[in-house]
N, C-alpha and C. Protein backbone atom coordinates (compact mmCIF):
# COMPACT_ATOMS: atom_id res chain seq x y z
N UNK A 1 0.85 -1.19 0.00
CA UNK A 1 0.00 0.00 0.00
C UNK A 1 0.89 1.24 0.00
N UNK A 2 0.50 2.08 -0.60
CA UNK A 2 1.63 3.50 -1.17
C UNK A 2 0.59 4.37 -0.27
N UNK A 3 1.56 5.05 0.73
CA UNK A 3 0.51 6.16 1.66
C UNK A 3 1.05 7.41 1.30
N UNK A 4 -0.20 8.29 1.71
CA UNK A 4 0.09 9.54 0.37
C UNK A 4 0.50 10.24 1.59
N UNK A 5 1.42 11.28 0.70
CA UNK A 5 1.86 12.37 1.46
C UNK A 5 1.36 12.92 3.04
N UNK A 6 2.06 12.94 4.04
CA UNK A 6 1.61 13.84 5.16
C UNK A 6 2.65 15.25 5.36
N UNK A 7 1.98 16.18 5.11
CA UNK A 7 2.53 17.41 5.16
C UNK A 7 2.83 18.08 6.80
N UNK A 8 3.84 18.88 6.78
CA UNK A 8 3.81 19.56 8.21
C UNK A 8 2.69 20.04 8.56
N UNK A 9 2.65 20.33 9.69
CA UNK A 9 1.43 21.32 10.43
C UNK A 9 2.36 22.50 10.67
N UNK A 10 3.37 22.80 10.72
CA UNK A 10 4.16 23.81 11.34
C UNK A 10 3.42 25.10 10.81
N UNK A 11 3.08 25.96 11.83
CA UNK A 11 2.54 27.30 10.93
C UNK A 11 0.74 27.13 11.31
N UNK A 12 0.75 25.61 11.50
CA UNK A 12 -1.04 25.63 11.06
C UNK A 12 -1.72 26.38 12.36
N UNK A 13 -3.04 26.86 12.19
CA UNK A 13 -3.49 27.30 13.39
C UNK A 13 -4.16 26.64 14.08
N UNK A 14 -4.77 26.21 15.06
CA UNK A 14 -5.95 25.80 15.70
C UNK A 14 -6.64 26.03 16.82
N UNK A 15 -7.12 25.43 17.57
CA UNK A 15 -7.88 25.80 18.70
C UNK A 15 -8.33 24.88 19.45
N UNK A 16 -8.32 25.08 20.79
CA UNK A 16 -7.97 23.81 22.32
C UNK A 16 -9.83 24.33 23.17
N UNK A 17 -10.81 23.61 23.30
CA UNK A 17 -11.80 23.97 23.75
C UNK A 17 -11.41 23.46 25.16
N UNK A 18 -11.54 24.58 26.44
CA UNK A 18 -11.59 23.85 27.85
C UNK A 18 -12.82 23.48 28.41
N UNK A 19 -12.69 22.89 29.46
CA UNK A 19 -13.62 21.96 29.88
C UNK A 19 -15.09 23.17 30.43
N UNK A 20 -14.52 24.56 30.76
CA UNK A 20 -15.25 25.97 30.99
C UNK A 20 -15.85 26.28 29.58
N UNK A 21 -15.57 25.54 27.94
CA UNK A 21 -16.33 26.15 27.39
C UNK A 21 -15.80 26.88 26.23
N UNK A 22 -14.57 27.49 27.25
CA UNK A 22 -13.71 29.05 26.59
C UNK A 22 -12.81 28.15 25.36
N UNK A 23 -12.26 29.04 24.08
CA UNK A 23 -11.59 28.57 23.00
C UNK A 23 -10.52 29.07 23.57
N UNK A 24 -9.41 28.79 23.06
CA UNK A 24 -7.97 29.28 23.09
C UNK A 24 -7.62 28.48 21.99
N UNK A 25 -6.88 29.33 21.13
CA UNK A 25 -6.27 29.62 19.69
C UNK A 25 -4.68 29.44 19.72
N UNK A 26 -4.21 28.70 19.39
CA UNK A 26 -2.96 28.21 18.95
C UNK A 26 -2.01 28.09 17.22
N UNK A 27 -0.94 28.30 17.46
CA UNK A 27 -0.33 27.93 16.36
C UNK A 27 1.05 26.84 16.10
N UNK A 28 1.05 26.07 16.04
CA UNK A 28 2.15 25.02 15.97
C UNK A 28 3.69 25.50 15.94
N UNK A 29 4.29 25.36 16.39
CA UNK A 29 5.47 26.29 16.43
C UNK A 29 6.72 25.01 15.63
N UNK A 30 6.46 23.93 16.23
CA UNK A 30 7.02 22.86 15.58
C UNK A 30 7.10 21.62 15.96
N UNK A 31 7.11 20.51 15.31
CA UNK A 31 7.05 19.48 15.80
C UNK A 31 8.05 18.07 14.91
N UNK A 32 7.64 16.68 15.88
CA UNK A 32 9.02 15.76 15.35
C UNK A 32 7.90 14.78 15.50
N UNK A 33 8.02 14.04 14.75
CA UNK A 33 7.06 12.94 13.88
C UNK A 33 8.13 11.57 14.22
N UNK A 34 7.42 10.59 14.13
CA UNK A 34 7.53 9.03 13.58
C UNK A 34 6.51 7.89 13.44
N UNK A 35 6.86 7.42 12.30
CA UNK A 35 6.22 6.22 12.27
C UNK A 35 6.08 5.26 13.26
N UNK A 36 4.66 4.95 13.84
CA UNK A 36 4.65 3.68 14.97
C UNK A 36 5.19 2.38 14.40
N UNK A 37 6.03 1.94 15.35
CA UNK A 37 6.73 0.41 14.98
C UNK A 37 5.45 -0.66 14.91
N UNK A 38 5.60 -1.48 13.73
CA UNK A 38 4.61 -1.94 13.12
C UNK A 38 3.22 -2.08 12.48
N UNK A 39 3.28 -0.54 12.84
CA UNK A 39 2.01 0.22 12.57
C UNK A 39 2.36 1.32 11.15
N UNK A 40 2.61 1.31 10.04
CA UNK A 40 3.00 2.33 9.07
C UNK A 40 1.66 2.85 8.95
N UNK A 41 0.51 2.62 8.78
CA UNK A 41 -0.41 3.48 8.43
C UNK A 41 -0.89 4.87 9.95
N UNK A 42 0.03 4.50 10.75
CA UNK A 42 -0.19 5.33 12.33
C UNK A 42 1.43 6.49 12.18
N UNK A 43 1.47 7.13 12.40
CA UNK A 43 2.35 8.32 12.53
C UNK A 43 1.94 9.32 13.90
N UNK A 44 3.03 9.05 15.20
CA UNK A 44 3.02 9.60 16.21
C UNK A 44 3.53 10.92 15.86
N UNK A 45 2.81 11.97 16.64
CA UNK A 45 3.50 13.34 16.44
C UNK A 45 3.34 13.93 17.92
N UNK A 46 4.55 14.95 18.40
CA UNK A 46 5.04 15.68 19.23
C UNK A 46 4.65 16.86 18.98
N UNK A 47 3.96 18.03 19.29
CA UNK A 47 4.19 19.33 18.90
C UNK A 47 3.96 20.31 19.78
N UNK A 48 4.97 21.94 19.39
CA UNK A 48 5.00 22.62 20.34
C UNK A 48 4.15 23.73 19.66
N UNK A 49 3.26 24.11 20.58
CA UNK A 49 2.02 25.14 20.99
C UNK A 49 2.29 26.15 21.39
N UNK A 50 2.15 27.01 20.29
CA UNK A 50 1.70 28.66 21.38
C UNK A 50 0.42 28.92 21.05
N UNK A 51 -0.12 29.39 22.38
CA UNK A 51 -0.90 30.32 22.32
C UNK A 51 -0.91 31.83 22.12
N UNK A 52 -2.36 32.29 21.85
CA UNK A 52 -2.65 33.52 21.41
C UNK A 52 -1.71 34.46 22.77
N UNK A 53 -1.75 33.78 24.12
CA UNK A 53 -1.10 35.07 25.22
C UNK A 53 0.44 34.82 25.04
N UNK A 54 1.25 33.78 24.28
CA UNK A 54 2.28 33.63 24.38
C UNK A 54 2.68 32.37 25.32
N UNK A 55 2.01 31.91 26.02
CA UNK A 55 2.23 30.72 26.61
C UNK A 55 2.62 29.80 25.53
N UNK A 56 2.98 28.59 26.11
CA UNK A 56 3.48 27.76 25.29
C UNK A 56 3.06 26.47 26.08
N UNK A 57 2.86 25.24 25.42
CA UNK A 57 2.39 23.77 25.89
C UNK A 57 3.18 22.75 24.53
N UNK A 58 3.22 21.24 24.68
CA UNK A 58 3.49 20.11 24.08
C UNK A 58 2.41 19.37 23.96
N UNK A 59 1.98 18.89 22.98
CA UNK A 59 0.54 17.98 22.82
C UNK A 59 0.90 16.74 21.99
N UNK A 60 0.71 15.79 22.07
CA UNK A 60 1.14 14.28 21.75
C UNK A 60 0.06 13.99 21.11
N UNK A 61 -0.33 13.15 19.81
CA UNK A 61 -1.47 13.38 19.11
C UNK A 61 -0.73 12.18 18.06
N UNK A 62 -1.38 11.96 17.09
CA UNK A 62 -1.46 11.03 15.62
C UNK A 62 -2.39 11.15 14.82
N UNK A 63 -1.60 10.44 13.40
CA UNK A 63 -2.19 10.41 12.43
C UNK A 63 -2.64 9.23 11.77
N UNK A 64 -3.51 8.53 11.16
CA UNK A 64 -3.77 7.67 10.61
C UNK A 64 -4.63 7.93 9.71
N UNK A 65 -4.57 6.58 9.11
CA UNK A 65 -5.01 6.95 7.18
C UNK A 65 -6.54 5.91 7.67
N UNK A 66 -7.50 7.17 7.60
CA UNK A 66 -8.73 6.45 7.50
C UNK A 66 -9.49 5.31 6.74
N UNK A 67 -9.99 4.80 7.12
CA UNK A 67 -10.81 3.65 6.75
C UNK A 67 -12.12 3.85 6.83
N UNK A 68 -13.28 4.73 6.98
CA UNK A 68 -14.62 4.86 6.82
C UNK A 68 -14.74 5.34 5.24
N UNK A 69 -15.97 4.69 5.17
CA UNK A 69 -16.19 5.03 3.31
C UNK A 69 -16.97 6.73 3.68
N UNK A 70 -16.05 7.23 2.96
CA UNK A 70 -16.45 9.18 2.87
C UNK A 70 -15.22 9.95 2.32
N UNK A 71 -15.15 11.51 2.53
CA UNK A 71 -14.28 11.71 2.38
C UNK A 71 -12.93 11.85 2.97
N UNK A 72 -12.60 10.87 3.72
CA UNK A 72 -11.32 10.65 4.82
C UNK A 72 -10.66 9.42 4.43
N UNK A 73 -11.67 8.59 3.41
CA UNK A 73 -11.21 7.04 3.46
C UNK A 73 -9.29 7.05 2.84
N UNK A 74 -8.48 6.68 3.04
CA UNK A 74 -7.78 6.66 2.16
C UNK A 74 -6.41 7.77 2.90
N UNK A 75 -6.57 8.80 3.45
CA UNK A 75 -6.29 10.37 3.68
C UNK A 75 -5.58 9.96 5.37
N UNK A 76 -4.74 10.64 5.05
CA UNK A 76 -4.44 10.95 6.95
C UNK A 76 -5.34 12.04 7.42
N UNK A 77 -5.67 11.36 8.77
CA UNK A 77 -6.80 11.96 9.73
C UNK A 77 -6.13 12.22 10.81
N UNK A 78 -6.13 13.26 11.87
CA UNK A 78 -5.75 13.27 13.02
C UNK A 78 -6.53 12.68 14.04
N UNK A 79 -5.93 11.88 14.26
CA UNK A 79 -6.58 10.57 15.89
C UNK A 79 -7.22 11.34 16.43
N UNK A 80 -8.21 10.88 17.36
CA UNK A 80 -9.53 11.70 18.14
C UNK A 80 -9.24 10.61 19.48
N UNK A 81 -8.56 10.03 19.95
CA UNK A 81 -8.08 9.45 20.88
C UNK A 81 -6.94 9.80 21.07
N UNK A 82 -6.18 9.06 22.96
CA UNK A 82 -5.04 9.09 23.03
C UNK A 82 -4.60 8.22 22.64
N UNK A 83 -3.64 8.72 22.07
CA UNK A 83 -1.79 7.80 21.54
C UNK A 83 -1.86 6.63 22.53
N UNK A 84 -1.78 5.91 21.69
CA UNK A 84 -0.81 4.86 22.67
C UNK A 84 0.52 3.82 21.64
N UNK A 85 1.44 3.64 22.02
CA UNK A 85 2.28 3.21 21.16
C UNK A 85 3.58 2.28 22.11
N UNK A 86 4.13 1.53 21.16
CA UNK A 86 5.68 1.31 22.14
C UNK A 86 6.32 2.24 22.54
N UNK A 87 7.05 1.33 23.61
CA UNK A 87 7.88 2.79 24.63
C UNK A 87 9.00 2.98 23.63
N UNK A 88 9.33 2.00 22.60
CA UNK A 88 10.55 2.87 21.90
C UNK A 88 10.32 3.94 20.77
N UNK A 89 8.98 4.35 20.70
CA UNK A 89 8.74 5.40 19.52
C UNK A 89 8.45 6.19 20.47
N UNK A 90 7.77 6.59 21.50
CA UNK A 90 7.93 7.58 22.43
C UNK A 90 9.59 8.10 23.09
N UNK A 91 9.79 7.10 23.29
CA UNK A 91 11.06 7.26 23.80
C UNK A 91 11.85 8.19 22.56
N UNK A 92 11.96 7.67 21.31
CA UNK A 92 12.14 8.83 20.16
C UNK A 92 11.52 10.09 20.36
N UNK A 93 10.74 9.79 20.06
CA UNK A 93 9.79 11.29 19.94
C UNK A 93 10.42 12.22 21.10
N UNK A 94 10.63 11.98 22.75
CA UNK A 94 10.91 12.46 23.26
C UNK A 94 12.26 13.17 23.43
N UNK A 95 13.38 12.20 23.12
CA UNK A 95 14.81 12.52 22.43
C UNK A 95 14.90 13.56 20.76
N UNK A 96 13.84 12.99 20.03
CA UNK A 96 14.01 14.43 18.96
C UNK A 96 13.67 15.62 19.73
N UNK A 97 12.48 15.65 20.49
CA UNK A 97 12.23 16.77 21.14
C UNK A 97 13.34 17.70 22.07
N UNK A 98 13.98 16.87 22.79
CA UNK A 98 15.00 17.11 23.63
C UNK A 98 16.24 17.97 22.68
N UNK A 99 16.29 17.10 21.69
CA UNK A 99 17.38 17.34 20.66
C UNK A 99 17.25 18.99 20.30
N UNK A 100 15.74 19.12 20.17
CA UNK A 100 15.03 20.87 19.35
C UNK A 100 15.38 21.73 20.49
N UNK A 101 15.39 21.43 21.81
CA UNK A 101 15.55 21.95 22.94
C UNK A 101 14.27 22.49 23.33
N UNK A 102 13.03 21.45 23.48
CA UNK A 102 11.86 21.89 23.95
C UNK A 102 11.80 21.38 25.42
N UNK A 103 12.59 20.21 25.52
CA UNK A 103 12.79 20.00 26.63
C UNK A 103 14.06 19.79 27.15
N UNK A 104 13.89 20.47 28.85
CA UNK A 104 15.45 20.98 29.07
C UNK A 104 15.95 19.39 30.25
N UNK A 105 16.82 19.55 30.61
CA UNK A 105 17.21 18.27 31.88
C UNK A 105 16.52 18.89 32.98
N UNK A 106 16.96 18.38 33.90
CA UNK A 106 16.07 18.50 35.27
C UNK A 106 16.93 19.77 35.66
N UNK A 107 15.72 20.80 36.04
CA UNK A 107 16.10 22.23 37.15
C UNK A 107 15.93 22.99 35.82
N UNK A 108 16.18 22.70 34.38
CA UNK A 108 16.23 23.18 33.67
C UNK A 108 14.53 24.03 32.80
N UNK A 109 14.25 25.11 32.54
CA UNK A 109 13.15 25.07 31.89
C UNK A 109 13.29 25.99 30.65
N UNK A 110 12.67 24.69 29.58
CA UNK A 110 12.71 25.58 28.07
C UNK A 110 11.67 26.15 27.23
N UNK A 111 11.06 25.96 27.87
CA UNK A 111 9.57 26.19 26.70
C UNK A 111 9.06 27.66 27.49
């Protein structure tokens, strides 16, 4: 099976609804991707968040290539559940991250 293109989000905008209701508006600042081990149609992603006040957060999320007959069948979709994956693709994800310097060692704070 040939899986089609997944493009960055870097740049993209979106928006985090809290449990109060209120929107808060975000923009992807950047993020580090991998393929889940034995899973190719699943792609774990890491990404760093700002918000509209300048705060900043990390959100752990995926992609997978839908399977309902519509227009998603076929397409990467962003997961509507939590991630769950082996500890050695997290364990990546967390070391590229480290690598970007989103996250600092202990005492340390980067974001």
């Amino acid at each position: 099976m040939t899986l089609p293109f997944l493009p960055s989000t870097v740049g993209k905008r979106g928006e985090a609804r809290g449990v109060d209701g209120g929107v808060q508006r975000f923009v992807v600042l950047d993020e580090v991707r991998r393929e889940q081990t034995g899973f190719p149609t699943c792609v774990l992603v890491f990404q760093r968040l700002q918000y509209e006040d300048g705060s900043e957060e990390l959100r752990l999320g995926y992609y997978i290539i839908g399977k309902k007959e519509g227009r998603t069948r076929g397409k990467w979709c962003w997961g509507q559940y939590a991630p769950m994956s082996p500890a050695c693709d997290f364990e990546a994800l967390v070391k590229m991250a480290t690598e970007k310097g989103w996250i600092g060692r202990e005492g340390e704070q980067t974001l």
